[in-house]
Protein backbone atom coordinates (compact mmCIF):
# COMPACT_ATOMS: atom_id res chain seq x y z
CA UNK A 1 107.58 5.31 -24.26
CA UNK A 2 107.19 3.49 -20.80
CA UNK A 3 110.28 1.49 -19.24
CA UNK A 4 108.65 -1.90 -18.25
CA UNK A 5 110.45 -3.85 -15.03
CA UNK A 6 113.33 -5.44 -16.34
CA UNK A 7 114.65 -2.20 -17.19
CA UNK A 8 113.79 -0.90 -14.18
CA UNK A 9 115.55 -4.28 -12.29
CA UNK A 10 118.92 -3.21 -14.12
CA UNK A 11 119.01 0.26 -13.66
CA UNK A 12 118.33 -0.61 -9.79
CA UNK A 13 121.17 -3.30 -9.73
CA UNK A 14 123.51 -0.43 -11.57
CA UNK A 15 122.39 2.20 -8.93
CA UNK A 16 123.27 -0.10 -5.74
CA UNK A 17 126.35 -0.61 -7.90
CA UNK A 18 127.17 3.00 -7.65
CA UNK A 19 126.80 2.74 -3.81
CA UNK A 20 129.19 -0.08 -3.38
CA UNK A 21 131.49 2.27 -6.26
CA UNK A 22 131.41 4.98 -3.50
CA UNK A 23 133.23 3.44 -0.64
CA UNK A 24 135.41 0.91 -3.12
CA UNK A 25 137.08 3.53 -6.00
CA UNK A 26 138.40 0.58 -7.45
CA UNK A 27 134.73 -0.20 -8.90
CA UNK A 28 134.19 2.78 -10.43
CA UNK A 29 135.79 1.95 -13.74
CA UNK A 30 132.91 -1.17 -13.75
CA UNK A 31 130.36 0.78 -12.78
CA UNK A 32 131.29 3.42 -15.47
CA UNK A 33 131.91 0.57 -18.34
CA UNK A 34 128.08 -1.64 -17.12
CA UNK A 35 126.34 1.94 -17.05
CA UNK A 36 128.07 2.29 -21.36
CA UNK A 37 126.53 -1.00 -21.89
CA UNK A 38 123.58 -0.69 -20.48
CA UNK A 39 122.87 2.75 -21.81
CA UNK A 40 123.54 1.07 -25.41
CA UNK A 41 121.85 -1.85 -25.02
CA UNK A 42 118.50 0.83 -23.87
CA UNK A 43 118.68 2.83 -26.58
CA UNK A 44 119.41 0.22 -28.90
CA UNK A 45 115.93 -1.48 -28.35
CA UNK A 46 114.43 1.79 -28.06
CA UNK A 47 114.96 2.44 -31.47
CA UNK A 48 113.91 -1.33 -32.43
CA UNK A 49 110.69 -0.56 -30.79
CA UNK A 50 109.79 2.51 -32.74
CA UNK A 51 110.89 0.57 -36.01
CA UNK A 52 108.37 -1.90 -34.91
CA UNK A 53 104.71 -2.29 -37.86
CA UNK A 54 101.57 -2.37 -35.29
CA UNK A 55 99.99 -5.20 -36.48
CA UNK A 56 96.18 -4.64 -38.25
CA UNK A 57 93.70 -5.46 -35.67
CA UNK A 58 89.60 -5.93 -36.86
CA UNK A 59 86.75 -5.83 -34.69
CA UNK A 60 83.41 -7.60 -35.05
CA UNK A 61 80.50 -6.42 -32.48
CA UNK A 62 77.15 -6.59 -33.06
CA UNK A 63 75.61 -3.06 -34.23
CA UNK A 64 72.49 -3.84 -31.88
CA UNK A 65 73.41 -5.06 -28.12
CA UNK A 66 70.55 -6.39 -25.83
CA UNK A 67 69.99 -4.65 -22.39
CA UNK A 68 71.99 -6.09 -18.80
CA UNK A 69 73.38 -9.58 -21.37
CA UNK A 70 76.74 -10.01 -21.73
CA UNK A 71 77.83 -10.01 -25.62
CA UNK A 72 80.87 -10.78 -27.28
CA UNK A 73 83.37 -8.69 -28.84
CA UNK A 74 86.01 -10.60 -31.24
CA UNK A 75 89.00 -9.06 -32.30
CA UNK A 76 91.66 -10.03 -35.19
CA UNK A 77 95.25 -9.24 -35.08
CA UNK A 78 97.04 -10.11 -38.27
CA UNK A 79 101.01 -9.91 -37.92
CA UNK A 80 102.99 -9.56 -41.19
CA UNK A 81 106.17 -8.78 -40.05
CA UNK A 82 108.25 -9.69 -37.61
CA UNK A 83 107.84 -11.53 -34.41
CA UNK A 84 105.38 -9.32 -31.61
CA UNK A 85 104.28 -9.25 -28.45
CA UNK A 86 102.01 -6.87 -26.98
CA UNK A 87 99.40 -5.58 -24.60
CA UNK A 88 96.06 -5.15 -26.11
CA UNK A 89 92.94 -2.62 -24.90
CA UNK A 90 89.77 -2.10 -26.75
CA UNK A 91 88.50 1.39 -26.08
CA UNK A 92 85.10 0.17 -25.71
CA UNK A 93 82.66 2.51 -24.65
CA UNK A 94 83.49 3.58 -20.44
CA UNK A 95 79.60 3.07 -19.43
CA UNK A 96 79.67 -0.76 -20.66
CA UNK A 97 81.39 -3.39 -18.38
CA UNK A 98 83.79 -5.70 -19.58
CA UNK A 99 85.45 -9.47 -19.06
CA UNK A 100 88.49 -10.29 -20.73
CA UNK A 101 90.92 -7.24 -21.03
CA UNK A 102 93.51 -6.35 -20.97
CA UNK A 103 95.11 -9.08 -23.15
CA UNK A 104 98.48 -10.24 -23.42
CA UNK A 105 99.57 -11.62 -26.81
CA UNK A 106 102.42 -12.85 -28.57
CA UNK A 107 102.45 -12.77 -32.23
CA UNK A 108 104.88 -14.56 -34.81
CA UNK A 109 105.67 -13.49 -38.27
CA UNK A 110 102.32 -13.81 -40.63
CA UNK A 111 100.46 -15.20 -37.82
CA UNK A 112 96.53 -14.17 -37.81
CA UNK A 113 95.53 -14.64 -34.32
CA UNK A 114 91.80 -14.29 -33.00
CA UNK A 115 90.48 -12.96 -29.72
CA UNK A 116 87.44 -11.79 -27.70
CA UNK A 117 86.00 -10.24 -24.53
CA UNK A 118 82.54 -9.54 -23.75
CA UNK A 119 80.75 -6.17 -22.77
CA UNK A 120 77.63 -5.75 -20.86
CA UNK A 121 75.54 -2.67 -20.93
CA UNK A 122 73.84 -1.18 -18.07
CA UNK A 123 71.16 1.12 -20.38
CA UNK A 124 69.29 1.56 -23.81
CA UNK A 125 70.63 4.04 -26.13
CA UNK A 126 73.85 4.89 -28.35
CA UNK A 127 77.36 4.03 -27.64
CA UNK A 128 80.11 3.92 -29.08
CA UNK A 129 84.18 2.51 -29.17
CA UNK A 130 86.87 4.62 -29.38
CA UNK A 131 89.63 2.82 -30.71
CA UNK A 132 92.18 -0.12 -30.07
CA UNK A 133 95.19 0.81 -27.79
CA UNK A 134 98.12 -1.67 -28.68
CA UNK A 135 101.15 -1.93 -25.76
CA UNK A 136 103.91 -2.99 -28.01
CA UNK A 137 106.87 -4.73 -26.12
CA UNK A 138 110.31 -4.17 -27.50
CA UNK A 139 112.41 -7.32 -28.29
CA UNK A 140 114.30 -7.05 -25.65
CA UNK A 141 111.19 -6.20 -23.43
CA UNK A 142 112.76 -2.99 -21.84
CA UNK A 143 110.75 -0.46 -22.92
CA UNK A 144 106.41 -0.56 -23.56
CA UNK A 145 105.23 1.94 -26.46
CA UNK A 146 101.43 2.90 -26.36
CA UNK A 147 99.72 2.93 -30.01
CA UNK A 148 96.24 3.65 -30.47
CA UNK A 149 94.50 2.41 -33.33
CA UNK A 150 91.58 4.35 -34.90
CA UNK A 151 88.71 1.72 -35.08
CA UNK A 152 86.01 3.62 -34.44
CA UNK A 153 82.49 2.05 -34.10
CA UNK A 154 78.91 2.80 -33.32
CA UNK A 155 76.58 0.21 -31.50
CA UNK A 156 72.79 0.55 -29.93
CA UNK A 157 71.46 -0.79 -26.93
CA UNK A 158 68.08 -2.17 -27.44
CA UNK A 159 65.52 -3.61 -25.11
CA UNK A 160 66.53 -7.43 -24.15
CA UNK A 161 65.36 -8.69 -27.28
CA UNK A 162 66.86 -12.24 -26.15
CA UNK A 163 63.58 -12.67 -23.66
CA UNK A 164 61.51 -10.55 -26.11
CA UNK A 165 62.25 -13.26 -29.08
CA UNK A 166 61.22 -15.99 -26.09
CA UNK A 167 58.24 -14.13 -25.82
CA UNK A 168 57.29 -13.53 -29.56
CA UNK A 169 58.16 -17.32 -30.45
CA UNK A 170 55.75 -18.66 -27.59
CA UNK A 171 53.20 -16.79 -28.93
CA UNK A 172 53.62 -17.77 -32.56
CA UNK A 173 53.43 -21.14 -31.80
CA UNK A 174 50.31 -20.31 -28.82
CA UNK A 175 52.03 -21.49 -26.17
CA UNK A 176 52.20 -18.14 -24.15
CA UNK A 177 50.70 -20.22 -21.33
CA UNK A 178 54.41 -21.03 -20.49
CA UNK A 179 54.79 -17.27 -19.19
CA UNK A 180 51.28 -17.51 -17.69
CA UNK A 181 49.49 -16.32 -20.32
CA UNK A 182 45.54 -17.79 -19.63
CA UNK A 183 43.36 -18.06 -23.05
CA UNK A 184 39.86 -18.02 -22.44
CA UNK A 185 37.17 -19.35 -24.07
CA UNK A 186 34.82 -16.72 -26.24
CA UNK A 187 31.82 -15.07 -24.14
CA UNK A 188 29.87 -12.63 -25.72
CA UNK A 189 28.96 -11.76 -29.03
CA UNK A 190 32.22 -9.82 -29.76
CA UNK A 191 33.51 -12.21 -32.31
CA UNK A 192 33.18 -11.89 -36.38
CA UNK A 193 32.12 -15.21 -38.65
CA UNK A 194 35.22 -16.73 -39.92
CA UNK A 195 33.30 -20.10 -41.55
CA UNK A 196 31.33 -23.00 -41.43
CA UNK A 197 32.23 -26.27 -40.59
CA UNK A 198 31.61 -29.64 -38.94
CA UNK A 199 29.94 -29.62 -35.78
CA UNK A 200 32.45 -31.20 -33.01
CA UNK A 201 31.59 -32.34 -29.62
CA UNK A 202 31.34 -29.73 -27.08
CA UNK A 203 30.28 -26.88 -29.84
CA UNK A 204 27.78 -24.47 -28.29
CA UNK A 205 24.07 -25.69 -29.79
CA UNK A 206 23.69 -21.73 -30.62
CA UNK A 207 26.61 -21.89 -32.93
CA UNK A 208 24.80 -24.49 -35.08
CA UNK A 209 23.57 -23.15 -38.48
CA UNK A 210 20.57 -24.81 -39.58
CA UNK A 211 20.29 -24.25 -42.72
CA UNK A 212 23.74 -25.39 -44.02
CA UNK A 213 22.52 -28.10 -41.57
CA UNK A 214 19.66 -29.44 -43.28
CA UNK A 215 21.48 -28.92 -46.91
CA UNK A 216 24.35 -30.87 -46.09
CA UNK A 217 21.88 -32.98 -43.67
CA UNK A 218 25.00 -33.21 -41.42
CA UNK A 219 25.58 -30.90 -38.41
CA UNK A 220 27.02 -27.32 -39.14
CA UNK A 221 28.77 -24.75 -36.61
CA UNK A 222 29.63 -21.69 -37.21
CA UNK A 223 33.20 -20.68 -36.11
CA UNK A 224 33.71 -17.45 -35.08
CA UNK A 225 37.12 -15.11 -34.82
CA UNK A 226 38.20 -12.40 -32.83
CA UNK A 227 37.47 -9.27 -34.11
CA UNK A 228 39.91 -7.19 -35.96
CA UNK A 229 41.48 -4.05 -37.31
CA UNK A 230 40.84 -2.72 -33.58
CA UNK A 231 43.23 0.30 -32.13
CA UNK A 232 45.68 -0.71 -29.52
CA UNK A 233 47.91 2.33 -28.03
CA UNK A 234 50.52 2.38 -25.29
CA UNK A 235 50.10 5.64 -22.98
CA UNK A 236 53.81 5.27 -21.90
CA UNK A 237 55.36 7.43 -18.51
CA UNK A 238 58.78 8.20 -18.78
CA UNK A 239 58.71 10.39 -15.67
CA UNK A 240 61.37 10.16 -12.78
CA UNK A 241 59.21 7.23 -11.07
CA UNK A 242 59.98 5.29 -14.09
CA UNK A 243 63.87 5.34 -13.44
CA UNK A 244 63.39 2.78 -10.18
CA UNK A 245 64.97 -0.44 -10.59
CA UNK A 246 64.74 -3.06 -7.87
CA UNK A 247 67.60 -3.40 -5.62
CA UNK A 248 70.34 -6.20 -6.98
CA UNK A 249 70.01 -10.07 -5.27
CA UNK A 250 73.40 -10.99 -6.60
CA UNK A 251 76.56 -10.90 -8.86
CA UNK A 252 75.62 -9.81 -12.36
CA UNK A 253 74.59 -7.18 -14.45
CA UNK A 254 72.11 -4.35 -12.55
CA UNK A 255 68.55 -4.89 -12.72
CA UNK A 256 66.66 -3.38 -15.45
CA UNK A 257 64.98 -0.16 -14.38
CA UNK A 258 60.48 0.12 -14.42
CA UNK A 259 60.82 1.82 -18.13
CA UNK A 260 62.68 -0.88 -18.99
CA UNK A 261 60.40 -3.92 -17.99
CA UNK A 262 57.42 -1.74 -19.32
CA UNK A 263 58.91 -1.27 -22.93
CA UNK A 264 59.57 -5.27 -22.84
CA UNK A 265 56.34 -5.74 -21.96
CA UNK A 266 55.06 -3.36 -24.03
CA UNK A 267 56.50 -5.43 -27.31
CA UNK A 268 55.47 -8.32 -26.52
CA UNK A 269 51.72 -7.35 -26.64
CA UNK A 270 52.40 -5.15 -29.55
CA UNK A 271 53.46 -8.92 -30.98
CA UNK A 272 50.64 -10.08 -29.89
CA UNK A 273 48.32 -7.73 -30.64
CA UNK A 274 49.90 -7.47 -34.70
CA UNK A 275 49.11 -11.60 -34.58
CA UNK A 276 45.33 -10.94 -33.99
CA UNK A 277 45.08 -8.63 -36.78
CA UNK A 278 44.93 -5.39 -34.68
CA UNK A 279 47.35 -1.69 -35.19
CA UNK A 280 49.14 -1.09 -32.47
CA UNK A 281 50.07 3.05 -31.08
CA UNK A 282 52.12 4.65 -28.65
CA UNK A 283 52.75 7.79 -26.83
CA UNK A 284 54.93 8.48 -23.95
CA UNK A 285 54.91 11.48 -21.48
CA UNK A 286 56.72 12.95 -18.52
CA UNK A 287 59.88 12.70 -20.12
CA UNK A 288 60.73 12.12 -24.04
CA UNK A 289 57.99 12.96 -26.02
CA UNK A 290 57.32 10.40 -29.12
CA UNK A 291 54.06 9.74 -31.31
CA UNK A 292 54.37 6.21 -32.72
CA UNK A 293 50.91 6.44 -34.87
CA UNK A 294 48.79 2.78 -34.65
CA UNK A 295 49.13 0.23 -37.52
CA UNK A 296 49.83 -3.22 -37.84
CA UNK A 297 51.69 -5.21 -39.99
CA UNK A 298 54.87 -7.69 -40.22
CA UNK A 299 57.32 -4.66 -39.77
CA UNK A 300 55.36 -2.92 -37.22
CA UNK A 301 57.10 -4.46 -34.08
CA UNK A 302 60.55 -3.96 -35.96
CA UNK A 303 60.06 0.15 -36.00
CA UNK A 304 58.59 -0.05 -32.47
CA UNK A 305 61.49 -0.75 -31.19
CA UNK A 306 63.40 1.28 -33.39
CA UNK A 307 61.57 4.28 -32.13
CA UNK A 308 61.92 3.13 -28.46
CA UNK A 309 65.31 1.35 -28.42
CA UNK A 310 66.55 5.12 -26.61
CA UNK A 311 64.36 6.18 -24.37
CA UNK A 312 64.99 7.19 -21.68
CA UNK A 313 62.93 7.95 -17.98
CA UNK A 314 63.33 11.90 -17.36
CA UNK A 315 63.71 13.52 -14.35
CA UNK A 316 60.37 15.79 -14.70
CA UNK A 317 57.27 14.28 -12.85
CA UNK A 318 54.69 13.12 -15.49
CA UNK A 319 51.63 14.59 -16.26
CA UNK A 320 48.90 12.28 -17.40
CA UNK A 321 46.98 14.61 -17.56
CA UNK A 322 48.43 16.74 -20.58
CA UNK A 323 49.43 13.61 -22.02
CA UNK A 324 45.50 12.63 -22.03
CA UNK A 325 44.70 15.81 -23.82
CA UNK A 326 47.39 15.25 -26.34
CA UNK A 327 46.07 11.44 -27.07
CA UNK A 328 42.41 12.85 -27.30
CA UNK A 329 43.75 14.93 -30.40
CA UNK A 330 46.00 12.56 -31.88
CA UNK A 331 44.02 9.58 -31.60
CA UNK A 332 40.32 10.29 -33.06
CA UNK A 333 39.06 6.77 -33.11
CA UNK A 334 38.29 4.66 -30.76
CA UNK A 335 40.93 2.15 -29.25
CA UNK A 336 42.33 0.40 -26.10
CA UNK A 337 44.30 3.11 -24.16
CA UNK A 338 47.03 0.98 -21.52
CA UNK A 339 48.62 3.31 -19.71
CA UNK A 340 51.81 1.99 -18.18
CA UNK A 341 53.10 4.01 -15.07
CA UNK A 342 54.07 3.88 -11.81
CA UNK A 343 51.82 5.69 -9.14
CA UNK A 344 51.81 7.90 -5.70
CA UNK A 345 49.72 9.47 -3.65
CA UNK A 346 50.27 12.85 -5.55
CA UNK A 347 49.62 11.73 -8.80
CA UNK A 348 46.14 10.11 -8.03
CA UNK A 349 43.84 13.79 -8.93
CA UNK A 350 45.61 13.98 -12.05
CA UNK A 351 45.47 10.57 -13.05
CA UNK A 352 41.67 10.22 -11.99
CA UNK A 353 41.22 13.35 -14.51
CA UNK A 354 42.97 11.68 -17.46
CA UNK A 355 41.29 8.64 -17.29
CA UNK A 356 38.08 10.31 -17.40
CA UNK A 357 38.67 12.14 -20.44
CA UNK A 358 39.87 9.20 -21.85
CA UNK A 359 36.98 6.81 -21.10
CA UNK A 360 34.98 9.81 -23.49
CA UNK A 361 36.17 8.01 -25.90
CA UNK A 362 38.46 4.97 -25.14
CA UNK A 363 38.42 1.92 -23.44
CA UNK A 364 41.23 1.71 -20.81
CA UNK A 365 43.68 -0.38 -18.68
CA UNK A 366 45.87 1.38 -16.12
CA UNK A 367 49.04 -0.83 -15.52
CA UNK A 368 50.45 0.58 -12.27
CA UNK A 369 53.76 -0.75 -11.05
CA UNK A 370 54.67 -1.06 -7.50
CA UNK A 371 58.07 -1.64 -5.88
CA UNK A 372 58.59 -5.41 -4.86
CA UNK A 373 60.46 -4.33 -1.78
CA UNK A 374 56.60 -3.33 -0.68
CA UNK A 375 55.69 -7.36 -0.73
CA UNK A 376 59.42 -8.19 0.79
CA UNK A 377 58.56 -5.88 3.86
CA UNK A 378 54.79 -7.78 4.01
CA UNK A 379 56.60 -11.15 4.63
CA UNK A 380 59.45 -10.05 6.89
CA UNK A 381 59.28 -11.06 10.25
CA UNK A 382 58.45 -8.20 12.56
CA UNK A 383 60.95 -8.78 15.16
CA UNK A 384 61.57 -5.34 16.99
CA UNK A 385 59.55 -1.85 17.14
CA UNK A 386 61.36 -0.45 13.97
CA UNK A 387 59.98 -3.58 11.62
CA UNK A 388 56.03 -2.67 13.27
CA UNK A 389 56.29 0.25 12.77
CA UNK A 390 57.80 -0.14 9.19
CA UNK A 391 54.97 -2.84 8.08
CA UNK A 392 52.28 -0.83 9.87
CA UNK A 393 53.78 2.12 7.47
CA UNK A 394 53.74 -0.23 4.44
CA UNK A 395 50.12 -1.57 5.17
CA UNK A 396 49.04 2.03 5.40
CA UNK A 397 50.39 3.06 1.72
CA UNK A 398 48.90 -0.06 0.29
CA UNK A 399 45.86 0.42 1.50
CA UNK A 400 45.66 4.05 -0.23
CA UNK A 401 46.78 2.80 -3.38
CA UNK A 402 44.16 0.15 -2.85
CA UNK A 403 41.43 2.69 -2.62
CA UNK A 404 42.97 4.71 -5.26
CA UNK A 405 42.84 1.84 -7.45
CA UNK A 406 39.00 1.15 -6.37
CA UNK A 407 38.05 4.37 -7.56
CA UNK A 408 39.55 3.96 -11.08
CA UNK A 409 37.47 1.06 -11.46
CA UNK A 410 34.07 2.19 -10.58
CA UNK A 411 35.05 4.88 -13.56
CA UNK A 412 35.11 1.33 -16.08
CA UNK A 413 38.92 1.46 -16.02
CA UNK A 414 40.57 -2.03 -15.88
CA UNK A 415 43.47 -1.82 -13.12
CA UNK A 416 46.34 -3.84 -13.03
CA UNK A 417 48.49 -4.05 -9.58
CA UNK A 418 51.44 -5.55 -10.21
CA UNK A 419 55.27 -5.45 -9.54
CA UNK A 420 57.34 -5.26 -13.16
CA UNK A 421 57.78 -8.87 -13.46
CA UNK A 422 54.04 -9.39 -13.59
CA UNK A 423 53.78 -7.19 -16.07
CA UNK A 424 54.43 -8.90 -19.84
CA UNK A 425 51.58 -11.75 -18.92
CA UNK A 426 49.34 -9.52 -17.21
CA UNK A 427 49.03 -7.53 -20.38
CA UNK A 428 48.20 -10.29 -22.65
CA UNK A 429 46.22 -11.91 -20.67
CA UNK A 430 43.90 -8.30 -20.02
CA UNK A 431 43.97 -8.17 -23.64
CA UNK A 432 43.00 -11.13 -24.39
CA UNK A 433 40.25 -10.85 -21.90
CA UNK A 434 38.94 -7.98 -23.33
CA UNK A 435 39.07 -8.89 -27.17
CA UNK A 436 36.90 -12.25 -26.09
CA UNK A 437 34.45 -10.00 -24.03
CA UNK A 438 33.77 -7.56 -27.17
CA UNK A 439 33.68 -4.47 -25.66
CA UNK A 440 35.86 -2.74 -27.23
């Protein structure tokens, strides 16, 4: 039991009464009688409050919550007995922020009354609420009684599958040149026959097919189709270097973190990739470690993210190295390898190794992210020594990685440079690029 203000207002007014009682006796006897009434008239809603029902309060959330978006939370408080009002408190989970409580409410006899706040979560992963905690006011609103309700509710984080859903739905209906998403025409004879039909203006001569030709004695192509049933796995680090996320521009949730933009990116291929007939694999190192074994189909993307909605970037450094080793045993046949990580000067040896090995047997695409506060400090002004020698510092770093990035290729690795926002339409379109070219 708390005493709220106006009960705190009276007792003040009686005390200052007392003080005026001390140098005039004659008040005494009305300080003595208010400080009976009052007393009464305390206790007397004091035991109104306790007599009080809690109304029944239901909560709807969604069991799956996308990354950094604010979601709603509805509540329903149904009253069926007497008149109410309260303070309300949903215990959601302390690592999600929240808009919208507390909540004051006032509730009449059999009235069913309906609420909501949102939550935002900052990370992937498992959370859950606690409870309801109800601040019933008595009727005479002197006294505040704390009841918590045991609603108790599990929800997961997943990836932002708002953009991902954007994503998936461009591609289904092929307009993925929206995110910048380039499709090239065929080059090469990487392509399986898909069927004959009539030839149309601007059809390659070499694609006619004579024969049908001169039976049908109208011209013939041959259309072709992107190979399929090819291996597609995601070499995934989940090392500390993983955990950066760029600095915040403004109000609003905190930016997602490199793992984050890589396992967005890293669905929207794997949509991609299912669409064109191909299985699609992962592995991740350096933190977590999780075998998703390559296959396609309509529920493939669906237990992707299941097995990925909770991951996490350790604090370990990541090996590529081991993790190389542990894909050359687990994956026998050959596929595209894109490994998605984010780079330094230490990590080059090792990485240089792993690709290597992998090219034994794989085709692959390092994806390696670099902080965007690297391009900010490129196109600040250099006003003073500190901002030379900070772009002079910056010029120097990027050049290495430059290098490093040089060597990779010569060993037939595609390279991707690229900050994380770069990163869902630089995959596709390296995919696409190499499913046209044939090679794999």
């Amino acid at each position: 039991m708390t005493p709220r203000r106006p009960l705190v207002l009276v007792l003040g007014a009686w005390w200052l009464l007392a003080l005026a009682a001390a140098f005039q006796p004659g008040l005494v006897p009305a300080w003595q009688a208010l400080g009976l009434i009052l007393g009464g008239i305390a206790i007397a809603d004091l035991i109104a409050l306790t007599r009080l029902p809690a109304p029944r309060v239901e909560r709807r959330v969604g069991h799956t919550l996308p990354l950094g978006v604010w979601s709603p939370v509805r509540l329903t408080l149904t009253n069926a007995d007497r008149p109410l009002r309260l303070d309300l408190y949903d215990l959601h989970p302390p690592e999600l922020a929240a808009r919208g409580l507390p909540q004051h409410l006032r509730l009449a006899a059999g009235e069913r009354q309906r609420l909501s706040y949102r939550v935002c979560p900052p990370r992937r992963g498992d959370f859950a609420f606690a409870g309801c905690d109800l601040g019933l006011i008595s009727p005479a609103g002197l006294w505040t009684q704390r009841r918590r309700l045991p609603l108790a509710e599990s929800v997961r984080v997943f990836p932002n599958f708002a953009a991902i859903s954007r994503y998936t739905l461009l591609a289904a209906n092929d307009q993925l040149s929206q995110l910048g998403v380039r499709r090239l025409h065929r080059r090469g004879a990487g392509a399986e026959f898909h069927q004959l039909r009539e030839y149309r203006h601007g059809d390659e001569l070499r694609r006619i097919d004579w024969k049908a030709t001169s039976r049908l004695r109208k011209p013939i192509a041959r259309e072709y189709q992107d190979e399929r049933d090819q291996r597609l796995v995601f070499l995934l680090d989940c090392g500390r270097r993983m955990r950066h996320a760029e600095a915040a521009t403004g109000p609003g949730p905190a930016p997602n973190s490199h793992l984050d933009e890589a396992l967005n990116a890293l669905l929207l291929l794997a949509y991609v990739a299912i669409r064109q007939g191909d299985a699609v694999g992962l592995m991740t190192y350096g933190g977590p470690r999780l075998w998703f074994a390559p296959r396609k189909g309509p529920d493939t993307v669906n237990r992707l993210l299941e097995a990925v909605y909770d991951l996490q970037p350790g604090l370990a450094a990541a090996d590529p190295l081991e993790a190389a080793r542990a894909l050359m045993q687990a994956q026998r046949r050959r596929a595209l390898v894109l490994i998605l990580t984010n780079g330094r000067d230490e990590d080059q040896a090792e990485l240089h190794t792993a690709v290597r090995l992998l090219l034994r047997r794989h085709l692959v695409v390092v994806a390696d992210l670099r902080e965007a506060s690297l391009d900010r400090a490129l196109a600040a002004p250099v006003a003073d020594r500190d901002a030379a020698l900070r772009l002079n510092a910056v010029l120097a770093y990027l050049e290495d990685r430059r290098r490093h990035h040089e060597r990779l290729a010569h060993l037939g690795t595609h390279v991707l440079d690229l900050v994380a926002a770069q990163l869902p339409a630089a995959l596709v379109n390296r995919y696409f690029v190499i499913k046209r070219a044939g090679v794999l």
